[in-house]
N, C-alpha and C. Protein backbone atom coordinates (compact mmCIF):
# COMPACT_ATOMS: atom_id res chain seq x y z
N UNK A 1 107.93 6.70 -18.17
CA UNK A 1 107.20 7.63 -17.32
C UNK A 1 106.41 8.60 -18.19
N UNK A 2 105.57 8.99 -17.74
CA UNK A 2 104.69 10.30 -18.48
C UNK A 2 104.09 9.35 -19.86
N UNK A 3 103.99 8.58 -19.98
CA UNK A 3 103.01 7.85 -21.34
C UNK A 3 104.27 8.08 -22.61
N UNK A 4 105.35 8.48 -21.98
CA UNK A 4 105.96 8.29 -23.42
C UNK A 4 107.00 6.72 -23.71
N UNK A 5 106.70 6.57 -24.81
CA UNK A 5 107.23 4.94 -25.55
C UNK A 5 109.23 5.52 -25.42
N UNK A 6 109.19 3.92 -25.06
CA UNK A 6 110.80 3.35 -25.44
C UNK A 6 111.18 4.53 -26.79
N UNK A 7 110.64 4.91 -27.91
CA UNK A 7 110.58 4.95 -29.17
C UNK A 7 111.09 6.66 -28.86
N UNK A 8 110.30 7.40 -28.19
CA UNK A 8 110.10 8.70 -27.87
C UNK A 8 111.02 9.12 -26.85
N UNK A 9 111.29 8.19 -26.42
CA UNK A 9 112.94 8.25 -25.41
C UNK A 9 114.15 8.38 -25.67
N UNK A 10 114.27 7.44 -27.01
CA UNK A 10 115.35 7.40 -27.70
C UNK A 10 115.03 8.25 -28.62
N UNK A 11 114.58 9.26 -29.06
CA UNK A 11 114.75 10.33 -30.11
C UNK A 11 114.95 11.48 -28.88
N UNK A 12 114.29 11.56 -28.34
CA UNK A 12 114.91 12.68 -27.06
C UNK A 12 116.17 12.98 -26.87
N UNK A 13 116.55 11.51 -26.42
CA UNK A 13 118.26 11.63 -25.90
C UNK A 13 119.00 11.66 -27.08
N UNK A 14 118.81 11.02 -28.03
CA UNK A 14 119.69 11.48 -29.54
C UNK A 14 119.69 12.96 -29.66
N UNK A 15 118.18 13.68 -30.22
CA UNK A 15 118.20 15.00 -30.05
C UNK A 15 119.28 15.34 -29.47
N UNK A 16 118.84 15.22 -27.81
CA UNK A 16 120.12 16.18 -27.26
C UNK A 16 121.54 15.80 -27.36
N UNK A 17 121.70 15.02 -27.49
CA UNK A 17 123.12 13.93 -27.50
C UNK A 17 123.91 14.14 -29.22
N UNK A 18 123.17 15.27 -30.06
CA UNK A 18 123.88 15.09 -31.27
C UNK A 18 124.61 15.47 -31.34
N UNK A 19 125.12 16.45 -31.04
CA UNK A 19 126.34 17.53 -30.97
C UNK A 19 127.18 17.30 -30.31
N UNK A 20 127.51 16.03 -29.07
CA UNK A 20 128.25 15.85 -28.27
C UNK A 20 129.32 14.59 -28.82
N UNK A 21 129.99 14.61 -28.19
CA UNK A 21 130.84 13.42 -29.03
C UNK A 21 131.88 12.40 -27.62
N UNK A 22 131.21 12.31 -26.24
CA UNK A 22 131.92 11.24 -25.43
C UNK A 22 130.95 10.19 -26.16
N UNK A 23 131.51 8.97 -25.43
CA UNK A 23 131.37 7.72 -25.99
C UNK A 23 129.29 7.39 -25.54
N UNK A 24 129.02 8.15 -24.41
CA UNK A 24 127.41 8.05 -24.03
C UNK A 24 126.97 8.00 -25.17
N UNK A 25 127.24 10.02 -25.34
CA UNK A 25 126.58 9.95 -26.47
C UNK A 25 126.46 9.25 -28.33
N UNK A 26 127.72 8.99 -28.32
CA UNK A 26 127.95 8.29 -29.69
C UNK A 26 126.82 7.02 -29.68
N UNK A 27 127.13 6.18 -28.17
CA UNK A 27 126.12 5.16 -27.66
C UNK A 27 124.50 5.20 -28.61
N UNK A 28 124.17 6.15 -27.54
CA UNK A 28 123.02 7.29 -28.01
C UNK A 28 122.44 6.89 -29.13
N UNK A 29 123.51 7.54 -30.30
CA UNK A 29 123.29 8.15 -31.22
C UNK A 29 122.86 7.08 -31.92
N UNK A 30 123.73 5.87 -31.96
CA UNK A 30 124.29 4.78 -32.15
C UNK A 30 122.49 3.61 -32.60
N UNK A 31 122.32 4.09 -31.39
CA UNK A 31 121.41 2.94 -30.82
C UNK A 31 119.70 3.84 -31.64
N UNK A 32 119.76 5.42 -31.74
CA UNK A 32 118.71 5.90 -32.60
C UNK A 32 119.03 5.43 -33.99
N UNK A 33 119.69 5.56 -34.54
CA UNK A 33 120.27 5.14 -35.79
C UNK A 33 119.99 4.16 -36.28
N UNK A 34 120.03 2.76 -35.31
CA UNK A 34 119.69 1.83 -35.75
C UNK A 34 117.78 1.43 -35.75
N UNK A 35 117.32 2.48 -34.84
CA UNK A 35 115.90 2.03 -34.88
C UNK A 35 115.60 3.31 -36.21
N UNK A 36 116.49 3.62 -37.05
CA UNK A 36 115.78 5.23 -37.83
C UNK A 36 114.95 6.30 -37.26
N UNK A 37 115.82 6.89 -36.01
CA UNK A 37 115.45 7.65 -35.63
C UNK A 37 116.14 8.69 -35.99
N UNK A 38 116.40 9.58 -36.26
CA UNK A 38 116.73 10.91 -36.73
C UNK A 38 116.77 12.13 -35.73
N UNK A 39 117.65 12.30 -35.47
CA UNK A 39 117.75 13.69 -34.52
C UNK A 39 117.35 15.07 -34.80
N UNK A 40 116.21 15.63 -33.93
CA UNK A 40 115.77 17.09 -34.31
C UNK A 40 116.79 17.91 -34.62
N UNK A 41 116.15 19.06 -35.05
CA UNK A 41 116.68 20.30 -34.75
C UNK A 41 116.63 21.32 -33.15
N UNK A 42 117.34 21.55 -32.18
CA UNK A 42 117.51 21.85 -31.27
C UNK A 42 117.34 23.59 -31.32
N UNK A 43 116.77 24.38 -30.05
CA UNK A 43 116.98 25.66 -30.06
C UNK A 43 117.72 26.15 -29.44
N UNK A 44 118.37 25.77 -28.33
CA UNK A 44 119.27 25.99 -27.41
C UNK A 44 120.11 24.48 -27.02
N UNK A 45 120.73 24.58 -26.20
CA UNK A 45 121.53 23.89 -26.05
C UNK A 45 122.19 24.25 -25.13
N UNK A 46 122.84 23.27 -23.80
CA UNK A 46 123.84 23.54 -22.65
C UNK A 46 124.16 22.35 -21.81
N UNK A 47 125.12 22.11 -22.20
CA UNK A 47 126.62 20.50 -22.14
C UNK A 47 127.00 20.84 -20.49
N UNK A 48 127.16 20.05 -19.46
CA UNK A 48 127.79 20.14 -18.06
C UNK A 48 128.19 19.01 -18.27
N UNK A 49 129.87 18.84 -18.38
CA UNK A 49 130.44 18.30 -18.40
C UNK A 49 130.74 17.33 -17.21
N UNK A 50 130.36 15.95 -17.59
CA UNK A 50 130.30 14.49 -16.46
C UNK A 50 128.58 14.98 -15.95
N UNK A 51 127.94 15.27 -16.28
CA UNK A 51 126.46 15.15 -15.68
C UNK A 51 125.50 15.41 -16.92
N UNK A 52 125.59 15.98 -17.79
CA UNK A 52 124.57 15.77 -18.82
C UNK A 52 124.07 17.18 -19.76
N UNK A 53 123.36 16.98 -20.36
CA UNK A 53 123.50 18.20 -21.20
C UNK A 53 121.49 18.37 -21.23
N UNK A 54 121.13 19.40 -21.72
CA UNK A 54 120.19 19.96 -21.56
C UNK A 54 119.71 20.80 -22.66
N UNK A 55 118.91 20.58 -23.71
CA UNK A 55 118.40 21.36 -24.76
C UNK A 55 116.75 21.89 -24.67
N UNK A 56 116.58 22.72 -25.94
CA UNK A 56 115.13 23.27 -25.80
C UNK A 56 114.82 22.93 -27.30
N UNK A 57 113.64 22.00 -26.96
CA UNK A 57 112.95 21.73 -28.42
C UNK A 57 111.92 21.39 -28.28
N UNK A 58 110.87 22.07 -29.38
CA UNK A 58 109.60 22.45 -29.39
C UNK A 58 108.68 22.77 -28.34
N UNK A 59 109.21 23.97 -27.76
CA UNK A 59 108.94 24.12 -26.46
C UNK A 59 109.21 23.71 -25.47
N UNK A 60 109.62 22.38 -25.77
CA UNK A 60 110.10 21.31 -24.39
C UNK A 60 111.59 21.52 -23.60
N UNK A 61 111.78 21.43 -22.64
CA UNK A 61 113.13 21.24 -21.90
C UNK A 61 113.61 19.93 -21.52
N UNK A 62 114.47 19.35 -22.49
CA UNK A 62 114.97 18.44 -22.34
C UNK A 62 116.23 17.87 -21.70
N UNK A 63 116.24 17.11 -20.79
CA UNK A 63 117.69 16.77 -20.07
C UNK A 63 117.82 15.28 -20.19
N UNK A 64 118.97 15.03 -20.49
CA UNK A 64 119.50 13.78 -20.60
C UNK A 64 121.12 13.08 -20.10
N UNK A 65 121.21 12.97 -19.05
CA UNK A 65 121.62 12.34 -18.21
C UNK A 65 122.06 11.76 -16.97
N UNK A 66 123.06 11.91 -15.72
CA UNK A 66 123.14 11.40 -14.61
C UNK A 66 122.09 11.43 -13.87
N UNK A 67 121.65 10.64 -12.72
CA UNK A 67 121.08 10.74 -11.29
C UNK A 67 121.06 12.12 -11.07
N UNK A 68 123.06 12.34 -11.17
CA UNK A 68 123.30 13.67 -10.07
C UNK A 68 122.59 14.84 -10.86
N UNK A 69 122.90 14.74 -12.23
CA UNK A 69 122.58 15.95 -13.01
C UNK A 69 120.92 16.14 -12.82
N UNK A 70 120.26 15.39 -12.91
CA UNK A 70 118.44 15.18 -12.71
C UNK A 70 118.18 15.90 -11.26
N UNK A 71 119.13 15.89 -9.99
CA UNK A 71 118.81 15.89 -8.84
C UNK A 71 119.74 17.42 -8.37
N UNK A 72 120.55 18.15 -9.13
CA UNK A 72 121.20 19.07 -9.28
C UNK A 72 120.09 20.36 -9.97
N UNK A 73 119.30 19.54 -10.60
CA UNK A 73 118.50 20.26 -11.64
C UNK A 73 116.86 20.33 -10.12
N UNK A 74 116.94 19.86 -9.59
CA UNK A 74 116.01 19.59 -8.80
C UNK A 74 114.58 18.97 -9.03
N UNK A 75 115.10 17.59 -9.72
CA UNK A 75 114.18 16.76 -10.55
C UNK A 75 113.47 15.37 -9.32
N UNK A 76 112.78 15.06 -9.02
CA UNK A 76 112.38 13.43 -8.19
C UNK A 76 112.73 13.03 -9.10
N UNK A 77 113.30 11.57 -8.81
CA UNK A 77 113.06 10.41 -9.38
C UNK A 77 112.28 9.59 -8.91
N UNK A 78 111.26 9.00 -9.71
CA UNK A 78 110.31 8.21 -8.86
C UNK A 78 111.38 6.78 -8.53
N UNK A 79 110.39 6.23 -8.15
CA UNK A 79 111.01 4.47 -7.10
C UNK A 79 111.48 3.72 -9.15
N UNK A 80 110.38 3.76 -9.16
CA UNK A 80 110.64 2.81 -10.42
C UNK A 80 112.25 2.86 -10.85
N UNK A 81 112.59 4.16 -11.67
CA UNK A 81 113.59 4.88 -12.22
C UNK A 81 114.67 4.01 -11.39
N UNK A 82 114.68 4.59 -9.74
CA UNK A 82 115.31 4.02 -8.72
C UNK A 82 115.83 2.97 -8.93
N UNK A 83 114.77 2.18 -8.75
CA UNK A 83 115.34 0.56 -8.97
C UNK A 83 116.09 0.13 -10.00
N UNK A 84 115.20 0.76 -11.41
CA UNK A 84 116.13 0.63 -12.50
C UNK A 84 117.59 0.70 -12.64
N UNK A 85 117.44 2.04 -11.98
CA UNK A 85 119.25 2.47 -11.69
C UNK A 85 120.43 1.26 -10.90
N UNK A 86 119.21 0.86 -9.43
CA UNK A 86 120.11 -0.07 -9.04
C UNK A 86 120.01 -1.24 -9.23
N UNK A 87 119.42 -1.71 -9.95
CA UNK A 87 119.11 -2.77 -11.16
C UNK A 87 120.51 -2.75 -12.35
N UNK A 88 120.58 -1.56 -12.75
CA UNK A 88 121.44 -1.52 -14.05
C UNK A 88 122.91 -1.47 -13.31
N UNK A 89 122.82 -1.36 -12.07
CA UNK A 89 124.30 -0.75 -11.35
C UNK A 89 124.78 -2.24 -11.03
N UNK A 90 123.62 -3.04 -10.57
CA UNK A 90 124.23 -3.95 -10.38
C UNK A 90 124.82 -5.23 -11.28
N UNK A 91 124.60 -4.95 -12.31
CA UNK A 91 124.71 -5.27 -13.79
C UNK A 91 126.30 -4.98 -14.43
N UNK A 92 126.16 -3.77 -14.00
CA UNK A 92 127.96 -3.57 -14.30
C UNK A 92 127.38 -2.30 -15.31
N UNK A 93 125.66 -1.96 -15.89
CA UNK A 93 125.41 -1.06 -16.79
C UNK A 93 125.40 0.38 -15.69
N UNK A 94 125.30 1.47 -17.63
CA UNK A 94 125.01 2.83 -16.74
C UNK A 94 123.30 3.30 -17.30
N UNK A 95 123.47 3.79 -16.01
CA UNK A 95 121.53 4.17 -16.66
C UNK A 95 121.90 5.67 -17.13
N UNK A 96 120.99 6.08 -18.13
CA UNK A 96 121.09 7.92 -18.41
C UNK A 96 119.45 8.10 -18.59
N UNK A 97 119.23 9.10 -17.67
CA UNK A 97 117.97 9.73 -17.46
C UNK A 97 117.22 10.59 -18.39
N UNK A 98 116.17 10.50 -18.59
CA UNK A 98 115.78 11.54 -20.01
C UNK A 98 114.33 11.97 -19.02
N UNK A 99 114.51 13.93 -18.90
CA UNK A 99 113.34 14.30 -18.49
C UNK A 99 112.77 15.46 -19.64
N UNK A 100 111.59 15.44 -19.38
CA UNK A 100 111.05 16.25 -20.14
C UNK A 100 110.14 17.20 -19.51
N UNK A 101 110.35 18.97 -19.55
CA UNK A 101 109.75 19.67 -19.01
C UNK A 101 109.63 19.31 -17.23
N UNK A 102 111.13 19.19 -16.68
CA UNK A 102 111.24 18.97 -15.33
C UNK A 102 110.51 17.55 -14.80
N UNK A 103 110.08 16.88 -15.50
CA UNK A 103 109.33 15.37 -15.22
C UNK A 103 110.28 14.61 -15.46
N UNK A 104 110.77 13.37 -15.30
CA UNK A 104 111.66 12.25 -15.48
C UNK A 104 110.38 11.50 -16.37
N UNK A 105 111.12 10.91 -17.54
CA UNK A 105 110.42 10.68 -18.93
C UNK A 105 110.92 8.78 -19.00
N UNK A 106 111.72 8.65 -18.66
CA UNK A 106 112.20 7.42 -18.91
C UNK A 106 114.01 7.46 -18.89
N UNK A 107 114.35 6.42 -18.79
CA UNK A 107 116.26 5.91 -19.23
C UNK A 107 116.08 5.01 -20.01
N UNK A 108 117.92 5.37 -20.45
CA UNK A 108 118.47 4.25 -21.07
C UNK A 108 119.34 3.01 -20.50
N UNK A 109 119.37 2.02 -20.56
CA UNK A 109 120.39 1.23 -20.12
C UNK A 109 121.44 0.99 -21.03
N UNK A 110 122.97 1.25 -20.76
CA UNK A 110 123.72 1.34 -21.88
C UNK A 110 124.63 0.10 -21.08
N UNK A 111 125.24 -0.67 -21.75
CA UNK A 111 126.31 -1.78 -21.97
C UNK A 111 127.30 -1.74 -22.30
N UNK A 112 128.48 -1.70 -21.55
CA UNK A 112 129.63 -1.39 -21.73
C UNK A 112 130.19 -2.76 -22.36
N UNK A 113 130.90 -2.35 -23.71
CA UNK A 113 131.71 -3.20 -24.46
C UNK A 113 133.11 -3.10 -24.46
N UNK A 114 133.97 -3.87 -24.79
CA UNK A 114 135.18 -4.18 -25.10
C UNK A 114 135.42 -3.92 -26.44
N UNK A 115 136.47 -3.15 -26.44
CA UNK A 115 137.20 -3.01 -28.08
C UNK A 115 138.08 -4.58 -28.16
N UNK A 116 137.58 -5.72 -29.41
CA UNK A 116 138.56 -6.51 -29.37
C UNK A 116 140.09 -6.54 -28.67
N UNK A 117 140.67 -5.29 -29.25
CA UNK A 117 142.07 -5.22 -28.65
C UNK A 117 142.78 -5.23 -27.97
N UNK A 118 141.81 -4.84 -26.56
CA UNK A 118 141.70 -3.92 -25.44
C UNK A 118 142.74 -5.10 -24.50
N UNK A 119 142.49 -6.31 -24.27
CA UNK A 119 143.05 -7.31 -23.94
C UNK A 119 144.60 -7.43 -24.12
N UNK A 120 144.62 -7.19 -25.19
CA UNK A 120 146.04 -7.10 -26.11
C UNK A 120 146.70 -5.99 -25.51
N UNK A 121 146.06 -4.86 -25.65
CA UNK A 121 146.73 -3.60 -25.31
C UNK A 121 147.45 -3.76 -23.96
N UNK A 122 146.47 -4.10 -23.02
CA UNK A 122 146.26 -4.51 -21.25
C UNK A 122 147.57 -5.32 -21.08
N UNK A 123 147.94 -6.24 -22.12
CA UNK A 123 148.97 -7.33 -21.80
C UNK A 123 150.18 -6.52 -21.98
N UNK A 124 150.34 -5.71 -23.13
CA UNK A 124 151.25 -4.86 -23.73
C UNK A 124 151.71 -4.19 -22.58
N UNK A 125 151.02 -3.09 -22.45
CA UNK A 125 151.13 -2.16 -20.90
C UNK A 125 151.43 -3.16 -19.77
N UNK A 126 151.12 -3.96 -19.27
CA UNK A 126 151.93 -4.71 -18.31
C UNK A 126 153.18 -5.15 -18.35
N UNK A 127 153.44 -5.73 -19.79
CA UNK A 127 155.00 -6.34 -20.07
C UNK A 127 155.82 -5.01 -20.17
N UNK A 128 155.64 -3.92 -19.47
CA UNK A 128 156.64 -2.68 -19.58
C UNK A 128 156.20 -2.16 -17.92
N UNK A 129 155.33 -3.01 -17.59
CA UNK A 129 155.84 -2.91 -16.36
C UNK A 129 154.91 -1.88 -15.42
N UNK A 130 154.01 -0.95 -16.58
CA UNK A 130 153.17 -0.13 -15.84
C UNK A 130 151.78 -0.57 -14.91
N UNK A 131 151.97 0.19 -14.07
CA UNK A 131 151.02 0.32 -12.96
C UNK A 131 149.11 0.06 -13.97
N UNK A 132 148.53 -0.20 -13.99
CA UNK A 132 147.12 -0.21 -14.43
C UNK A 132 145.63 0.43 -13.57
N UNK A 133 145.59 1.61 -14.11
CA UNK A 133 143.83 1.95 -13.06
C UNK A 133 143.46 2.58 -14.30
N UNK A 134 142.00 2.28 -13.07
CA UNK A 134 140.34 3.00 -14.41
C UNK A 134 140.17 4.14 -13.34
N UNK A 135 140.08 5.44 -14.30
CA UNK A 135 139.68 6.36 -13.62
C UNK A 135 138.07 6.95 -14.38
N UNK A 136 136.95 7.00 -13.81
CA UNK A 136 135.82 6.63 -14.20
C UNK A 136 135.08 7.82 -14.14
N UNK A 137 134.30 8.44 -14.63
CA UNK A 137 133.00 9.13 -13.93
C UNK A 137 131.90 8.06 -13.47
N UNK A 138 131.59 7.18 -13.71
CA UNK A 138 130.78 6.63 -13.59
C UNK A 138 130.35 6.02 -12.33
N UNK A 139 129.55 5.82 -12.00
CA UNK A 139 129.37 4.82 -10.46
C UNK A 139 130.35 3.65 -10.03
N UNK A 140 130.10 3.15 -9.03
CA UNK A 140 130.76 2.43 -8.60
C UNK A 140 130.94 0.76 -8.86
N UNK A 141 129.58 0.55 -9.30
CA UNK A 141 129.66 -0.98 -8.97
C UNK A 141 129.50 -0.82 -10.85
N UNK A 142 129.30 -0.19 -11.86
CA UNK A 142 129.78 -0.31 -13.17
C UNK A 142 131.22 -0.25 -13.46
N UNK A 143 132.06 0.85 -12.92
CA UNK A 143 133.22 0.95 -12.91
C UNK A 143 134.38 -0.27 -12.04
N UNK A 144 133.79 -1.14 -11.22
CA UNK A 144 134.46 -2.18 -10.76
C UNK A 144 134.24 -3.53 -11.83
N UNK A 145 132.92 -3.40 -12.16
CA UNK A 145 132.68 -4.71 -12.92
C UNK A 145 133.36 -4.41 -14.63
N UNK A 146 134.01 -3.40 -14.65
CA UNK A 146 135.05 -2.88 -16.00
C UNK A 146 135.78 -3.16 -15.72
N UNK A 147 136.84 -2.94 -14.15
CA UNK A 147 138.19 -2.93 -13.79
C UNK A 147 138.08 -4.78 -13.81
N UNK A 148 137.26 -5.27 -13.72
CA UNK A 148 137.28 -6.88 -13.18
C UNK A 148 137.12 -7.76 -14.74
N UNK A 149 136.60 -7.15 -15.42
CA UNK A 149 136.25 -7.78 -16.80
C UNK A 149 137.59 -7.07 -17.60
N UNK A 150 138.90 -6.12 -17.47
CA UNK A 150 139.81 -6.05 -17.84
C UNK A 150 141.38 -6.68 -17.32
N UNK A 151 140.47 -7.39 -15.69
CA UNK A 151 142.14 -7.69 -14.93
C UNK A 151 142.57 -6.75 -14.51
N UNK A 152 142.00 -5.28 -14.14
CA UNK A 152 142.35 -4.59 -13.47
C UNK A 152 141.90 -4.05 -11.78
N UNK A 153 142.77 -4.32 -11.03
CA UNK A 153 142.98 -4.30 -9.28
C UNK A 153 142.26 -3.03 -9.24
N UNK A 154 142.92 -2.12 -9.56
CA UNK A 154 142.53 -0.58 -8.83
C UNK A 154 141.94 0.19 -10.01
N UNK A 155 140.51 0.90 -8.99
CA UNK A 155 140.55 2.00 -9.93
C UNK A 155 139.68 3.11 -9.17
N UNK A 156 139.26 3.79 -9.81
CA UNK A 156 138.55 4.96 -9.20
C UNK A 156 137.23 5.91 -10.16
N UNK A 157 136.02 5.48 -9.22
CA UNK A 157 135.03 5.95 -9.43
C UNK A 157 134.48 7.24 -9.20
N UNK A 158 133.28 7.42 -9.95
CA UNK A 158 133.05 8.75 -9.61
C UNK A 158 133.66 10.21 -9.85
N UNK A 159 134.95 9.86 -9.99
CA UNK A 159 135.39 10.98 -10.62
C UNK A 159 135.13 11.86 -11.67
N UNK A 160 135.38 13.36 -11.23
CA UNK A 160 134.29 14.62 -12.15
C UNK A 160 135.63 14.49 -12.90
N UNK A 161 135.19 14.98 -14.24
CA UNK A 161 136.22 15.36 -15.16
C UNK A 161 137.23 16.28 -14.53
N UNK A 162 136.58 17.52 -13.87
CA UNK A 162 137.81 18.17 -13.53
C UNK A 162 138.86 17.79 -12.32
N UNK A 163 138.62 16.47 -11.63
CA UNK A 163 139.31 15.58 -10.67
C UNK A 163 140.41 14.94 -11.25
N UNK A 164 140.36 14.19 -12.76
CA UNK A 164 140.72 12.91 -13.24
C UNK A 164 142.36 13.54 -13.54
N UNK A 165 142.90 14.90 -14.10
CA UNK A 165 143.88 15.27 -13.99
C UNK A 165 144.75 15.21 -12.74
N UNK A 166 144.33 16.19 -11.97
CA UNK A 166 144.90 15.82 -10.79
C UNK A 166 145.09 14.45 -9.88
N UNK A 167 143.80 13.60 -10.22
CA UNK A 167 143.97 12.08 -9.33
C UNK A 167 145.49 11.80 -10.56
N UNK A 168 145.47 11.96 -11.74
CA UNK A 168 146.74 11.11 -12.34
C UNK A 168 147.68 11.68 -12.09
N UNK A 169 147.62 13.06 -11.52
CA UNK A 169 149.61 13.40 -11.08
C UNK A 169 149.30 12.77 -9.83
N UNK A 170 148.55 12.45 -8.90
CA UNK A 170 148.95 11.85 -7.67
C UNK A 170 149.10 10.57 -7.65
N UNK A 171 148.62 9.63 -8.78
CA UNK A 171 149.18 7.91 -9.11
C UNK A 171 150.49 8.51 -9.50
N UNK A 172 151.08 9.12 -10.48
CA UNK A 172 152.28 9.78 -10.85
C UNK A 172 153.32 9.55 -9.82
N UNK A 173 152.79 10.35 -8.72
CA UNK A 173 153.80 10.68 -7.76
C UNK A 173 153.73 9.75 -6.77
N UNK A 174 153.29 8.74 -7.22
CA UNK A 174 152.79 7.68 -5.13
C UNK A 174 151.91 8.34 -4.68
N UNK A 175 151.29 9.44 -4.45
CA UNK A 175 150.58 9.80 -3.05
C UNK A 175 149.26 8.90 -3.06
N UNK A 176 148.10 8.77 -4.09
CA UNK A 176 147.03 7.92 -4.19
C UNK A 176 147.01 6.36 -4.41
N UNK A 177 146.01 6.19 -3.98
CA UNK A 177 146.00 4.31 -4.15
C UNK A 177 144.66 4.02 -4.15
């Protein structure tokens, strides 16, 4: 969107994404790194935890991530973006939004991988008998196509960080399902 390149997208969201350390951003970082992109220097800076973080550089106001966080911020998304999103949703990917100066600039499509082990681990935790859920921020139809590509029945989407405590004392106790 706005004439800026794949190239100029991914130094954006690195920018803002340097200082942070969930797995998005490592993603992020990950994926500038390998094209030699190099992360600015930032003037401000402000993290909302499960929706995205928001910096100021070179005049610009930069935001980089959720739907909700873009639409919280009181951003359109055009159709394109749209589709993309439910394009990438239906994929099992997560999209993260990059606007610039209140405009929606472009996303990323990120790909959720498996740690070799993860399989192993999954078998481990069952032969003792425990219960198995994904408790997610993420959308819905990414967070099912995780629970399904691990062998796991139940889980739960959408959840804000400050939910995910409390949903686990209520698997804890029986009350949720």
């Amino acid at each position: 969107c706005q004439g800026f390149s794949q190239r100029e997208i991914l130094s954006f969201a690195a920018t803002a994404e340097a200082k942070q350390h969930h797995p998005i951003a490592r993603a992020i970082l990950y994926a500038a790194l390998e094209q030699g992109i190099v992360a600015r220097v930032i003037e401000s800076t402000a993290y909302e935890v499960g929706y995205g973080v928001q910096v100021k550089l070179e005049e610009k106001l930069i935001r980089v991530g959720s739907l909700r966080f873009m639409e919280m911020n009181a951003l359109v998304i055009p159709p394109d973006l749209q589709n993309l999103q439910a394009e990438a949703h239906k994929n099992g990917q997560t999209l993260v939004l990059v606007a610039v100066d209140d405009q929606p600039a472009g996303a990323i499509v990120l790909q959720p991988t498996l740690r070799p082990a993860v399989q192993k681990m999954i078998a481990e935790l069952r032969a003792r008998g425990l219960q198995l859920y994904i408790i997610s921020g993420d959308q819905e139809e990414p967070t099912r196509r995780l629970a399904e590509a691990l062998g796991i029945d139940r889980y739960f989407a959408n959840v804000r960080p400050e939910g995910k405590a409390g949903l686990v004392e209520q698997l804890q106790a029986g009350l949720a399902r």
